[in-house]
C-alpha atoms as a PDB file:
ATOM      1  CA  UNK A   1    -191.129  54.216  58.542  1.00  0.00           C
ATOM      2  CA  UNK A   2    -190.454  50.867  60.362  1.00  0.00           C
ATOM      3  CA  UNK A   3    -188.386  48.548  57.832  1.00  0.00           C
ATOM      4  CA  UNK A   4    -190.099  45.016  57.163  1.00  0.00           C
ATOM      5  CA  UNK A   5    -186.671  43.711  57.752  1.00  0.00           C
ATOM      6  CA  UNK A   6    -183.190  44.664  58.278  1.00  0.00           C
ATOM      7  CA  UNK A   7    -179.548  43.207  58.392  1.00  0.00           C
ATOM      8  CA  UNK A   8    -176.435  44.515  59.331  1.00  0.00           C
ATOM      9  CA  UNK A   9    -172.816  43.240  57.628  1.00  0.00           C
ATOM     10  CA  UNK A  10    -169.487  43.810  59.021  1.00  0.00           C
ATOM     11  CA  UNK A  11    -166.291  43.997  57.173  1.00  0.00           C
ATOM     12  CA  UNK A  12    -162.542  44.130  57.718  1.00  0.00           C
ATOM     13  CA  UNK A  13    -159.694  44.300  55.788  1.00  0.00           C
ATOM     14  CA  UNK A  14    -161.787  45.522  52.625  1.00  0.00           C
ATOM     15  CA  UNK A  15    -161.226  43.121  49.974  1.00  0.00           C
ATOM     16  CA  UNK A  16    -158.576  41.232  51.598  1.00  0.00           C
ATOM     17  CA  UNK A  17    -160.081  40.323  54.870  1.00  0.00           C
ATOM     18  CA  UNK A  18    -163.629  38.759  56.383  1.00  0.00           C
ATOM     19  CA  UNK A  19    -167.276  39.998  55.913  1.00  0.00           C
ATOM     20  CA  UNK A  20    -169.720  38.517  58.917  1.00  0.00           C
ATOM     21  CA  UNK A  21    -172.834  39.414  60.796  1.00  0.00           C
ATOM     22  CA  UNK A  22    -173.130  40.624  64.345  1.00  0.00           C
ATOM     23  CA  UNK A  23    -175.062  36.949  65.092  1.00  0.00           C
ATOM     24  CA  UNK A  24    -171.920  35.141  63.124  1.00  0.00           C
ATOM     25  CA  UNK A  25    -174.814  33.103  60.719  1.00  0.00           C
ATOM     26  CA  UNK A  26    -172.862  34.879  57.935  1.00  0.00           C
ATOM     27  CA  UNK A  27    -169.574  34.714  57.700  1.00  0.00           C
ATOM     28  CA  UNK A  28    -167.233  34.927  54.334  1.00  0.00           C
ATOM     29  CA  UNK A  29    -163.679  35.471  53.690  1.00  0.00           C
ATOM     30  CA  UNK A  30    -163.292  38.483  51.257  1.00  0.00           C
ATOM     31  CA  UNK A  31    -160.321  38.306  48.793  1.00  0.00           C
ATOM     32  CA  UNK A  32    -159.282  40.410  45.681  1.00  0.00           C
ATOM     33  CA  UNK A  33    -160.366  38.342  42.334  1.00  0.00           C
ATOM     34  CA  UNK A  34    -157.064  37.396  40.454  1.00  0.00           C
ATOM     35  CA  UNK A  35    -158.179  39.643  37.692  1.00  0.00           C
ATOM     36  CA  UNK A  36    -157.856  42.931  39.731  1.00  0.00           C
ATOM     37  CA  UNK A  37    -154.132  41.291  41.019  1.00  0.00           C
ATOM     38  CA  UNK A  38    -155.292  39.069  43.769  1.00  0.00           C
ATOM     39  CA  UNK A  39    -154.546  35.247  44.011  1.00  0.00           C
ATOM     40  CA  UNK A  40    -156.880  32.887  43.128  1.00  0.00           C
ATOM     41  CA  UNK A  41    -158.909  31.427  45.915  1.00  0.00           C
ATOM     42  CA  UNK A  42    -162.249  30.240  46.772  1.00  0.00           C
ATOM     43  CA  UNK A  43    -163.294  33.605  48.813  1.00  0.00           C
ATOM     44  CA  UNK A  44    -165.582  35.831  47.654  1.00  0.00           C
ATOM     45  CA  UNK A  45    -165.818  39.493  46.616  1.00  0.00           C
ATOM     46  CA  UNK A  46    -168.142  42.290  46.730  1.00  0.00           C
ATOM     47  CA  UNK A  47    -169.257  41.789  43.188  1.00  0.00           C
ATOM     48  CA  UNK A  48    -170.064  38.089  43.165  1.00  0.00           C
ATOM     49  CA  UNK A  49    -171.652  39.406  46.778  1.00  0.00           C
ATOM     50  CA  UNK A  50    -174.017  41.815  44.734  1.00  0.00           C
ATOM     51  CA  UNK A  51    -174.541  39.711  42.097  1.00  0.00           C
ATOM     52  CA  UNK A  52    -176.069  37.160  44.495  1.00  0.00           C
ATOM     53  CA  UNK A  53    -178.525  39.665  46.277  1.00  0.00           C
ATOM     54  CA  UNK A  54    -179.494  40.983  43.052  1.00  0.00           C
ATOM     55  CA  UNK A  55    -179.875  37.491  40.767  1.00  0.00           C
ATOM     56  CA  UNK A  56    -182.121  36.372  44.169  1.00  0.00           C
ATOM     57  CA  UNK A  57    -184.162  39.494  45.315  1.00  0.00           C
ATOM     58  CA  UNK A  58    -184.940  40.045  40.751  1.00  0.00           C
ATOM     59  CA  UNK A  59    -186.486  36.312  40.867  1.00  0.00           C
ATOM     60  CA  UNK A  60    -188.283  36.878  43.884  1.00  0.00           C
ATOM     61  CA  UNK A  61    -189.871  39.781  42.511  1.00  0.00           C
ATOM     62  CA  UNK A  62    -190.436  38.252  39.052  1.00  0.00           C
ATOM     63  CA  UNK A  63    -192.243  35.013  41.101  1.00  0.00           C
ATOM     64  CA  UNK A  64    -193.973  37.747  43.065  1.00  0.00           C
ATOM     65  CA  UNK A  65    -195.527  39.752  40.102  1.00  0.00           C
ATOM     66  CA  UNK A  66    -196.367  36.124  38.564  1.00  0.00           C
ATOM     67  CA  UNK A  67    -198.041  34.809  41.699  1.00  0.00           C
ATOM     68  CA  UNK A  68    -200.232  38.296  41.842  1.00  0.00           C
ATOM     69  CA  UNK A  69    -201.266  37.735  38.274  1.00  0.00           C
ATOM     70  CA  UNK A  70    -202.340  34.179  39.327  1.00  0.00           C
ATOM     71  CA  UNK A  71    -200.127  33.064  36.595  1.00  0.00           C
ATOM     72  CA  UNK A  72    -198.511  29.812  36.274  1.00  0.00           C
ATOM     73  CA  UNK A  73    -194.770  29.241  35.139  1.00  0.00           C
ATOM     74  CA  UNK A  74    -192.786  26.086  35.236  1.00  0.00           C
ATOM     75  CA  UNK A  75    -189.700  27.695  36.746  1.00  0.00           C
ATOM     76  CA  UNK A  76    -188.075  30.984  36.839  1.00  0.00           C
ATOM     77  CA  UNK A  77    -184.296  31.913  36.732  1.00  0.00           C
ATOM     78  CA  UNK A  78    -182.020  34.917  37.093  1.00  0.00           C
ATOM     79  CA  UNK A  79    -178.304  34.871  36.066  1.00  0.00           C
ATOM     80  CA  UNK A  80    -176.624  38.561  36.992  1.00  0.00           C
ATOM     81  CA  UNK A  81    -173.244  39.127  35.994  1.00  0.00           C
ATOM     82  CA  UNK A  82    -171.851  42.137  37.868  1.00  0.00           C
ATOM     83  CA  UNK A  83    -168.714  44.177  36.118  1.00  0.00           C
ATOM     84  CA  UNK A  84    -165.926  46.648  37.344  1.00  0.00           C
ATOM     85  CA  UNK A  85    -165.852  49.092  35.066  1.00  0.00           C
ATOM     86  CA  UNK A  86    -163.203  51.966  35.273  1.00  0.00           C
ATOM     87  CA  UNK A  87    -164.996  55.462  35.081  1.00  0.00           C
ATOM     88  CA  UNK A  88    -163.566  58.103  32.671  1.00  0.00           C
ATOM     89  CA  UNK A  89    -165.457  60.680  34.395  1.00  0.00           C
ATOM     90  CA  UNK A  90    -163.142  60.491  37.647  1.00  0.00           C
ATOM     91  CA  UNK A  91    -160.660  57.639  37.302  1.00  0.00           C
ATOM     92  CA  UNK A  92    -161.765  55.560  39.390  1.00  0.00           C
ATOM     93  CA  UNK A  93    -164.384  52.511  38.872  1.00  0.00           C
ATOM     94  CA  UNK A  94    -168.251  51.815  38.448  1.00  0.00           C
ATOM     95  CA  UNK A  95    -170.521  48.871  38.172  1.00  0.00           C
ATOM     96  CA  UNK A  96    -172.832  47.538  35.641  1.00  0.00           C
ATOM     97  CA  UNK A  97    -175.267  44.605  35.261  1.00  0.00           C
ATOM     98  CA  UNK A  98    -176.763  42.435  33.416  1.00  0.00           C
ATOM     99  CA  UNK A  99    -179.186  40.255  34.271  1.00  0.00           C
ATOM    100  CA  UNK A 100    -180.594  37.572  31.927  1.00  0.00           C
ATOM    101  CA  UNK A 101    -183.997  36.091  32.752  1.00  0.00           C
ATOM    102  CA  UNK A 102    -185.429  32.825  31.597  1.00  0.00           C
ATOM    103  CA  UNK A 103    -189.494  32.120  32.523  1.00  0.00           C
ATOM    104  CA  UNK A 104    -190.158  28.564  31.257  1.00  0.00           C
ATOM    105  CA  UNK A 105    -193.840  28.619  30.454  1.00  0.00           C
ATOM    106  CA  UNK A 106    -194.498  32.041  28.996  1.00  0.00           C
ATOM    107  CA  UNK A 107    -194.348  33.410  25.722  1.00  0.00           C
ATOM    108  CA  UNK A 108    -191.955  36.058  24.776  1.00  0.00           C
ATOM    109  CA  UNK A 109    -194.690  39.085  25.045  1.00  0.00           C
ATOM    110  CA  UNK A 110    -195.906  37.404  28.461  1.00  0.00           C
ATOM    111  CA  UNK A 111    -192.075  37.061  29.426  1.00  0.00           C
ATOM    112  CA  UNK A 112    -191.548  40.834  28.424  1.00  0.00           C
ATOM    113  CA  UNK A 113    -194.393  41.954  30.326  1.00  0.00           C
ATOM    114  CA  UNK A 114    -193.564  40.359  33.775  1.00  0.00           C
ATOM    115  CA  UNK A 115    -189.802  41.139  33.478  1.00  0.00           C
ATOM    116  CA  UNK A 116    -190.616  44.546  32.939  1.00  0.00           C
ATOM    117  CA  UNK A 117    -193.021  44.521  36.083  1.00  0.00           C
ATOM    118  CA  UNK A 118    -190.890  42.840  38.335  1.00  0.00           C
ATOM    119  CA  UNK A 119    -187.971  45.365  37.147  1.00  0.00           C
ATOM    120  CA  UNK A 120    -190.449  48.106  38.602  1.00  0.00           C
ATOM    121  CA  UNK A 121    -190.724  45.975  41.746  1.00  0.00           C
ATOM    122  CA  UNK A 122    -187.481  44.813  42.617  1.00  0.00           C
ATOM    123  CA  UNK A 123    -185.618  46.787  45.647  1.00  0.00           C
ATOM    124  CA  UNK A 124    -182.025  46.476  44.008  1.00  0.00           C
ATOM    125  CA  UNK A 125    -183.177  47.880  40.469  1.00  0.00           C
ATOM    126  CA  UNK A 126    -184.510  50.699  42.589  1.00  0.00           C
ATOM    127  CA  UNK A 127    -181.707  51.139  44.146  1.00  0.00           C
ATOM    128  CA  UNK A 128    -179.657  51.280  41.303  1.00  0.00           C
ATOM    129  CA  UNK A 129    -181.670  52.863  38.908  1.00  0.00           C
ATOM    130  CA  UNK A 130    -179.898  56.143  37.463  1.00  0.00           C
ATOM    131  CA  UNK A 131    -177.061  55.175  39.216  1.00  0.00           C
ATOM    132  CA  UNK A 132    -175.430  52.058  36.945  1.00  0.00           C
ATOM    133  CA  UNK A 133    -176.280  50.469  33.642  1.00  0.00           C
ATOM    134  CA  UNK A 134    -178.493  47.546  34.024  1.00  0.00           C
ATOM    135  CA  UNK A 135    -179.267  45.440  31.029  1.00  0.00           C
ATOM    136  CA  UNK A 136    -181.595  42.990  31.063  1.00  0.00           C
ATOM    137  CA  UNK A 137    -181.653  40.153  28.801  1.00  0.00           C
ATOM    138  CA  UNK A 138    -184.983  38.079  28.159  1.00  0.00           C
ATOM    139  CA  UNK A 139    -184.321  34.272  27.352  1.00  0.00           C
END
């Protein structure tokens, strides 16, 4: 199947080092947060990197799902908080999110409804579903 879009990242040095794309309109330092032992800086990590995609491509579907219901919200707005979470099963670590959603405009059933559809939607929760814990928190 030919993708609807595509993008390709590059990284060196793994958490200590650069991540940029081929055409250099991304480019970010990478560094280890000072919780995990790093130093504190102002680079970024893979987590707050994921956290990003996800917060932005979960509103676009919820605004999506809205827009093909014709219905009409004041604003929409995604916080995801991304953890590192040691795994017992191997020793090593996992993710989990949580994402908590705020549609001013709706009602709480409405608001349940459309989260839930745009959950079904979303690439990233079906990329992760199965595979980490995801809970989602309706404001």
């Amino acid at each position: 199947m030919k993708p609807l879009y595509e993008t390709t990242i590059i990284n060196t040095g793994g958490r200590q080092g650069e991540v940029y794309s081929e055409d250099n309109i991304f480019f970010m330092d990478v560094a280890k947060p000072a919780a995990l032992g790093g130093s504190p800086t102002t680079a970024t990590n893979p987590e707050q990197l994921f956290a990003a995609g996800y917060s932005a491509c979960f509103n676009s579907a919820l605004e999506l799902v809205l827009e093909h219901a014709k219905v009409k919200v004041e604003k929409t707005e995604v916080k995801a908080t991304i953890s590192l979470l040691g795994d017992k099963e191997n020793g090593g670590v996992k993710l989990a999110a949580r994402l908590e959603v705020d549609i001013t405009g709706l009602d709480d059933e409405q608001k349940h409804v459309y989260v839930e559809k745009a959950h079904d939607y979303c690439p990233y929760s079906k990329a992760v579903k199965n595979s980490i814990d995801v809970e989602i928190v309706i404001l």
